[in-house]
N, C-alpha and C. Protein backbone atom coordinates (compact mmCIF):
# COMPACT_ATOMS: atom_id res chain seq x y z
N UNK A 1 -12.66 14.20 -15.24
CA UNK A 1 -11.53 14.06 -14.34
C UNK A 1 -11.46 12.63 -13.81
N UNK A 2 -10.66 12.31 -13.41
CA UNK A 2 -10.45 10.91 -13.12
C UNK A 2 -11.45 10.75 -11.39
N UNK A 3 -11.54 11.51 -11.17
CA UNK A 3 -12.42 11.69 -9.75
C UNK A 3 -13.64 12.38 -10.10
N UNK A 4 -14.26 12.09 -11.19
CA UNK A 4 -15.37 12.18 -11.70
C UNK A 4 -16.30 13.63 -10.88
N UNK A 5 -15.48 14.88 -10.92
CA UNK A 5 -16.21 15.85 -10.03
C UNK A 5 -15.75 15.79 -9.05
N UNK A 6 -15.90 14.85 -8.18
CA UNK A 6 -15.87 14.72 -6.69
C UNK A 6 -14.94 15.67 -5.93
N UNK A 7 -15.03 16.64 -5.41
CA UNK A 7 -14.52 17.68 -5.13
C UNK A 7 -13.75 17.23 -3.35
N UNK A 8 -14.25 16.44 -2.79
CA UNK A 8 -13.75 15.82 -1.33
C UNK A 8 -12.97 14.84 -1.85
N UNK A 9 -12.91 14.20 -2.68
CA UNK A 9 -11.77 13.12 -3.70
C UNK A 9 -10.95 13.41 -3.99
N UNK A 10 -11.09 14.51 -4.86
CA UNK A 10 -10.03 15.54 -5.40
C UNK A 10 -8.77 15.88 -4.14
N UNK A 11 -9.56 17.01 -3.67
CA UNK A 11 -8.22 17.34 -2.49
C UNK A 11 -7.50 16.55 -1.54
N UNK A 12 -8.88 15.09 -1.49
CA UNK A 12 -8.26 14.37 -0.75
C UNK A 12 -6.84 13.51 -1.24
N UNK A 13 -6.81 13.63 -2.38
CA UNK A 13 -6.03 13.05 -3.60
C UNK A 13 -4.81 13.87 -3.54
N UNK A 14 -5.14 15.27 -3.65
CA UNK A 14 -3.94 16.96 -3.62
C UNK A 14 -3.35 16.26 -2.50
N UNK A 15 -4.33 16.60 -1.27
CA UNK A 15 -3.19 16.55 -0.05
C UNK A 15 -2.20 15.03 0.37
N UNK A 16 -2.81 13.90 -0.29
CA UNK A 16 -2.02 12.68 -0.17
C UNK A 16 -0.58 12.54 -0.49
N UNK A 17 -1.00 13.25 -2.10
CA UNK A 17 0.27 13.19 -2.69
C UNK A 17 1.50 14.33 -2.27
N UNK A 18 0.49 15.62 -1.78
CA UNK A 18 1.54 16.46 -1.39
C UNK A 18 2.36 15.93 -0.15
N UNK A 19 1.31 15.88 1.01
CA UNK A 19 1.78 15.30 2.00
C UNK A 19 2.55 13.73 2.56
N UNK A 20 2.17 13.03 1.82
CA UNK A 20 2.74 11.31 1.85
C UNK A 20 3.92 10.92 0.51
N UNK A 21 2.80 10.80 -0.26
CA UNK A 21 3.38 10.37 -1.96
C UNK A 21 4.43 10.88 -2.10
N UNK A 22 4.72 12.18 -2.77
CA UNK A 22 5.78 12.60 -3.23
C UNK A 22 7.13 12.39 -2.07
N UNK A 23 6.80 13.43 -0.74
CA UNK A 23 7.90 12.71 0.56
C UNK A 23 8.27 11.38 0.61
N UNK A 24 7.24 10.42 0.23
CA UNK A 24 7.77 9.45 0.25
C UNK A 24 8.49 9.08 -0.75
N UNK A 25 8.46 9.25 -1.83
CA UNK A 25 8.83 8.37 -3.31
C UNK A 25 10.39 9.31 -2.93
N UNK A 26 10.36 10.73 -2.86
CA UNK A 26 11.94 11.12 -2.71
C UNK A 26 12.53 10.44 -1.17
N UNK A 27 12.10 9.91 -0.16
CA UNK A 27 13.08 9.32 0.36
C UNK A 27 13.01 7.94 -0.11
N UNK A 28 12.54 7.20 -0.74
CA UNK A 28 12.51 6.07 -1.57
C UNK A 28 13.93 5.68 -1.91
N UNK A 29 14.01 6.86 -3.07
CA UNK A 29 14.78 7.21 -3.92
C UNK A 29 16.31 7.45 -3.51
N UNK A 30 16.47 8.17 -2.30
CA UNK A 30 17.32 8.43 -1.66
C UNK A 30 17.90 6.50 -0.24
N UNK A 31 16.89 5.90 -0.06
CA UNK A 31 17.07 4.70 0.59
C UNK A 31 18.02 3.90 -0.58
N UNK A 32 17.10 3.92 -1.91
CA UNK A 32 17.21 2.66 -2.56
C UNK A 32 18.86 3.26 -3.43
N UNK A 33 19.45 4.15 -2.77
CA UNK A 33 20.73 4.35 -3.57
C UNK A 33 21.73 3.90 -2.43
N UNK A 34 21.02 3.52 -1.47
CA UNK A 34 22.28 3.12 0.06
C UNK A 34 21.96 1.69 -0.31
N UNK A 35 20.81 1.53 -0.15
CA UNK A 35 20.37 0.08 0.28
C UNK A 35 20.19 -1.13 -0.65
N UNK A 36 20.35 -2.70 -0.34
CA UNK A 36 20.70 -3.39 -1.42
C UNK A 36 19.48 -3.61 -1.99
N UNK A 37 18.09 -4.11 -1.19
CA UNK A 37 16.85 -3.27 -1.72
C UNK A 37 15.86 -2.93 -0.69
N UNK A 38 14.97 -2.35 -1.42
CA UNK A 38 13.68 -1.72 -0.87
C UNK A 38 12.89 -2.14 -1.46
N UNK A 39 11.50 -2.88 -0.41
CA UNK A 39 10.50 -3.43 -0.68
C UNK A 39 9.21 -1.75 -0.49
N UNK A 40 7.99 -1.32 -1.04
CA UNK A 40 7.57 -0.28 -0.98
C UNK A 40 6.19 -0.47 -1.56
N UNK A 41 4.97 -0.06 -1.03
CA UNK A 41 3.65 -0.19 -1.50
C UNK A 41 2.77 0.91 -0.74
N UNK A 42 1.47 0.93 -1.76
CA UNK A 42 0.32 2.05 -1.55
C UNK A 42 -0.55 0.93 -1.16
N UNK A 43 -1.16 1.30 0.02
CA UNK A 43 -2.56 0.39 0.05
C UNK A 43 -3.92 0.87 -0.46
N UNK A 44 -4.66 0.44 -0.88
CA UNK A 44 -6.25 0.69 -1.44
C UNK A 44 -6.70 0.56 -1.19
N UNK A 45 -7.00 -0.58 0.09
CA UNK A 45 -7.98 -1.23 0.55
C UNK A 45 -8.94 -2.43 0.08
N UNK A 46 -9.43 -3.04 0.93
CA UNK A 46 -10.35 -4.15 -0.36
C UNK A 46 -11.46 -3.30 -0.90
N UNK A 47 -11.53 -3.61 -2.08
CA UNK A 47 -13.12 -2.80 -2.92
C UNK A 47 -13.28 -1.80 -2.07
N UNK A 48 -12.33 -0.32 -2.11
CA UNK A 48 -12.66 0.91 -1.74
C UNK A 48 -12.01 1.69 -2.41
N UNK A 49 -12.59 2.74 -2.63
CA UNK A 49 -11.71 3.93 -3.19
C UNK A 49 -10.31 3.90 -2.82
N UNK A 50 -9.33 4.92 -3.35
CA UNK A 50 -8.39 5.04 -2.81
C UNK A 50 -8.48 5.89 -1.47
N UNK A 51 -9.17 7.01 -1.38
CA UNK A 51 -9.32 7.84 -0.39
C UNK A 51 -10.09 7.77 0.38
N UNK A 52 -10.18 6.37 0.68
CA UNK A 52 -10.50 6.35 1.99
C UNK A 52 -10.16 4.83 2.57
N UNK A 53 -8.97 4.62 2.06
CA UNK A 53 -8.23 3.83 2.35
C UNK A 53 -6.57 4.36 3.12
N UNK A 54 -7.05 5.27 4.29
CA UNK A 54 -5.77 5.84 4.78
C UNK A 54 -4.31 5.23 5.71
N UNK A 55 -3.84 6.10 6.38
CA UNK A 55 -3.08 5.58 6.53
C UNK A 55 -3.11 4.63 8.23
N UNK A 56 -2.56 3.48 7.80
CA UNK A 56 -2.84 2.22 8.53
C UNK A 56 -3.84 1.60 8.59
N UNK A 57 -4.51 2.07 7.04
CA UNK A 57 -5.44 0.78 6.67
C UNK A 57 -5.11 -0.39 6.26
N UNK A 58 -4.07 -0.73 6.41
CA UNK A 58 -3.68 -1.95 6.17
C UNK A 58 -3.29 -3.45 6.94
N UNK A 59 -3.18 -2.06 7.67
CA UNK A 59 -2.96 -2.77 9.57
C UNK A 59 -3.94 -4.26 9.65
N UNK A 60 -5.17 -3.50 9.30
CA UNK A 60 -6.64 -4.20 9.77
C UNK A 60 -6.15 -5.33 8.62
N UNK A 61 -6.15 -5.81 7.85
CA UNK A 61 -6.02 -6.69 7.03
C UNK A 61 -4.43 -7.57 7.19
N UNK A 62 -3.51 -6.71 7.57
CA UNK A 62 -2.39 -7.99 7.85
C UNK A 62 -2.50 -8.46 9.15
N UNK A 63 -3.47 -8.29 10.23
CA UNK A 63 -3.54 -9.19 11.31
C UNK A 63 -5.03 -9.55 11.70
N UNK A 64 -5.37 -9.84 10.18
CA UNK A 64 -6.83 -10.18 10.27
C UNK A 64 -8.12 -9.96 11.43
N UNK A 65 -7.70 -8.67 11.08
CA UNK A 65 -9.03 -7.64 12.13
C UNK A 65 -10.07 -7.14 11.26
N UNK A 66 -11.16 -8.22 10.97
CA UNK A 66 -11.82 -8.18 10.07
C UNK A 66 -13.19 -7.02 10.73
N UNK A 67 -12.83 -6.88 12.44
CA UNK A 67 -14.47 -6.50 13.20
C UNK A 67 -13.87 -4.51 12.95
N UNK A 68 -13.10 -4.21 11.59
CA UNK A 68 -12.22 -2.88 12.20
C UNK A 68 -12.72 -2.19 10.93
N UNK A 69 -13.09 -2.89 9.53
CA UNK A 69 -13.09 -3.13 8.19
C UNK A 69 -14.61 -2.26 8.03
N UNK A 70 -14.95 -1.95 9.04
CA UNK A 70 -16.51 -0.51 8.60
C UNK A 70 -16.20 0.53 8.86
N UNK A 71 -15.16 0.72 10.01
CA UNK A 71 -14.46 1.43 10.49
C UNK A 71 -13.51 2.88 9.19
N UNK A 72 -13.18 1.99 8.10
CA UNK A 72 -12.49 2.91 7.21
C UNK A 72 -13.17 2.68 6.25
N UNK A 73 -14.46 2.52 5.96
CA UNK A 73 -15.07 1.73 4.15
C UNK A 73 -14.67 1.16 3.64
N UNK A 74 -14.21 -0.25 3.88
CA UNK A 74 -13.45 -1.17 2.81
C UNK A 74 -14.17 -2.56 3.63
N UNK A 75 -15.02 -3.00 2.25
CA UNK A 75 -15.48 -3.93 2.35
C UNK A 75 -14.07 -5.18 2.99
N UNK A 76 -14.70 -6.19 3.46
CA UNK A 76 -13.53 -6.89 3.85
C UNK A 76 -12.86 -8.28 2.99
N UNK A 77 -11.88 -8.26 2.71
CA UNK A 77 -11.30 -9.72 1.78
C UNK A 77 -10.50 -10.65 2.31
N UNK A 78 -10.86 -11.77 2.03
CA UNK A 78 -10.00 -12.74 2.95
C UNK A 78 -8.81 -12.98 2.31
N UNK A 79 -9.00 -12.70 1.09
CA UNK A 79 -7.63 -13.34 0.03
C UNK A 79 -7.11 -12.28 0.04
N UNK A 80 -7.40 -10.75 0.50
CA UNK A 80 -6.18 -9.79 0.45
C UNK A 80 -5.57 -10.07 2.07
N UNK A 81 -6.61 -10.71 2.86
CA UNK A 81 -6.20 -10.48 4.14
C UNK A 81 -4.52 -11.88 4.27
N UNK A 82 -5.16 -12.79 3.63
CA UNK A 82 -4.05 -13.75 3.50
C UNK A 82 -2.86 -13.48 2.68
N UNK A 83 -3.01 -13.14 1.35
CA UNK A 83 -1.89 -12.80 0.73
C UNK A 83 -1.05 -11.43 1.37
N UNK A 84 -1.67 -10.77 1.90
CA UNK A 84 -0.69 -9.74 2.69
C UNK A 84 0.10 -10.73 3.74
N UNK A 85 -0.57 -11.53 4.65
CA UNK A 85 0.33 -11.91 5.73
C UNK A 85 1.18 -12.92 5.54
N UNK A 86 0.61 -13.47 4.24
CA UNK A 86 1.80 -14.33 3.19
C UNK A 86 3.14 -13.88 2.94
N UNK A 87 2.78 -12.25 2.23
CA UNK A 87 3.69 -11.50 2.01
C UNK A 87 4.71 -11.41 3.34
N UNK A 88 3.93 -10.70 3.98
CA UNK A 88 5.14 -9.93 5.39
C UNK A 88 5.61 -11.34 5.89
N UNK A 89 5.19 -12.25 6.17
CA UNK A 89 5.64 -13.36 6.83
C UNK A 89 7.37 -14.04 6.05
N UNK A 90 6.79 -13.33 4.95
CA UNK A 90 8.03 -14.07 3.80
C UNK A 90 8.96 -13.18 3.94
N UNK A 91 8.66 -11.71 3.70
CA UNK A 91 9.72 -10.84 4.16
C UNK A 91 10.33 -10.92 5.60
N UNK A 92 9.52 -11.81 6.46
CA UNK A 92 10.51 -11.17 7.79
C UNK A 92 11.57 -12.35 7.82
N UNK A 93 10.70 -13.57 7.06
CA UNK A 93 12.14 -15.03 6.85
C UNK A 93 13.04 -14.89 6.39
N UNK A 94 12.73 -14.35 4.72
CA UNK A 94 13.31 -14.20 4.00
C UNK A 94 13.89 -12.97 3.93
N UNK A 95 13.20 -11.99 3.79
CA UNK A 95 14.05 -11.06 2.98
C UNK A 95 13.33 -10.72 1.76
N UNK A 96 12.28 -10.71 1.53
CA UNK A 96 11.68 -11.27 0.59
C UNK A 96 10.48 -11.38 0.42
N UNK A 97 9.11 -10.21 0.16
CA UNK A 97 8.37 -10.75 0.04
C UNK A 97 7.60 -11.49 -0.98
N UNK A 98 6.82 -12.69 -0.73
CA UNK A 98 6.40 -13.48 -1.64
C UNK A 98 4.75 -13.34 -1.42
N UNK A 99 4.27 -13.56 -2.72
CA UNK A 99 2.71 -13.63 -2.82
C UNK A 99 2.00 -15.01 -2.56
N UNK A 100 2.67 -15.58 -3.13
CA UNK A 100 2.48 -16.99 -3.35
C UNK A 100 1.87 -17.14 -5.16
N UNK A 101 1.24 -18.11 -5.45
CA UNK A 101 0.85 -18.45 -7.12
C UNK A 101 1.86 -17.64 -8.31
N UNK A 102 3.44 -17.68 -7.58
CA UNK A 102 4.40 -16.99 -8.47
C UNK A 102 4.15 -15.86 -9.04
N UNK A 103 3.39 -14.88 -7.73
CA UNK A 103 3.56 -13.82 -7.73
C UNK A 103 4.45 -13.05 -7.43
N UNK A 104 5.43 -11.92 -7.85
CA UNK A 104 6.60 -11.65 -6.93
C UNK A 104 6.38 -10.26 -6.98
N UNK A 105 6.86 -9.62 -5.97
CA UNK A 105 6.98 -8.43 -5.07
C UNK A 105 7.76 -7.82 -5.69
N UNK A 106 7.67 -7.02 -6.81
CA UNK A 106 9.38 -6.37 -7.52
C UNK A 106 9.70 -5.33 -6.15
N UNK A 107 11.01 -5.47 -5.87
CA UNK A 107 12.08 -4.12 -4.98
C UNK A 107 11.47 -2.75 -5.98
N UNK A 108 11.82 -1.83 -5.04
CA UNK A 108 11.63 -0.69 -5.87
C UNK A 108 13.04 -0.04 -6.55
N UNK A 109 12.97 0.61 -6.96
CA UNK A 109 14.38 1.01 -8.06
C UNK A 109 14.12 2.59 -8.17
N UNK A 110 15.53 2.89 -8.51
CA UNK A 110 15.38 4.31 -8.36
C UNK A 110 14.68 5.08 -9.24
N UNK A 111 14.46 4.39 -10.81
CA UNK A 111 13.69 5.23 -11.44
C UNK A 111 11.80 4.74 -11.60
N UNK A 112 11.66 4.22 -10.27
CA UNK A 112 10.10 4.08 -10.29
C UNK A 112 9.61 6.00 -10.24
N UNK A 113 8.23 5.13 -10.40
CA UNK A 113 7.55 7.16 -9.94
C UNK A 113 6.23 6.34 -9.01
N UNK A 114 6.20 4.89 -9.19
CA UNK A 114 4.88 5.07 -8.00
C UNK A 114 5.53 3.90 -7.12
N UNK A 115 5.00 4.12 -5.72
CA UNK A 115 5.44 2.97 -4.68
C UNK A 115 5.24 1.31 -5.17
């Protein structure tokens, strides 16, 4: 299995998608047919599983709260911590978020299936 056994992985995985994922991707779907676009992402965390990278783990990394980062198991990164606030900083100028090293942020579209 892609969660190698792990039986607390697993459901933790069931209930994400039941509860977050899917709700989310259908109002996605339903935004990005009003709106001119939609910017949309899953966080992972730095070097951590997915599941246990929840929700507003990301927080800690776009306002570089590095003393928060034991707190959820995710080792801490400075280059995710910067390129995120790269990102949002560009979206709140622009409109737009940018990575920087001509990385770009694709909008989401109606026939994605992941954020």
């Amino acid at each position: 299995s892609a969660f190698n056994n792990d039986v607390a992985q697993t459901w933790t995985q069931i209930n994400a998608d039941a509860c977050w994922v899917c709700p989310t991707l259908g109002l996605n779907r339903a935004i990005v047919k009003q709106a001119t676009k939609l910017y949309t992402f899953e966080f992972y965390g730095a070097n951590s599983p997915q599941y246990l990278s929840g929700h507003g783990g990301d927080v800690y990394f776009l306002f570089n709260m590095t003393f928060w980062a034991k707190y959820f198991g995710a080792g801490w990164d400075d280059t995710l911590s910067m390129t995120m606030q790269q990102a949002w900083t560009s979206f709140a100028v622009t409109g737009t978020p940018y990575m920087g090293n001509g990385v770009q942020w694709p909008p989401y579209s109606e026939g994605d299936s992941v954020m």
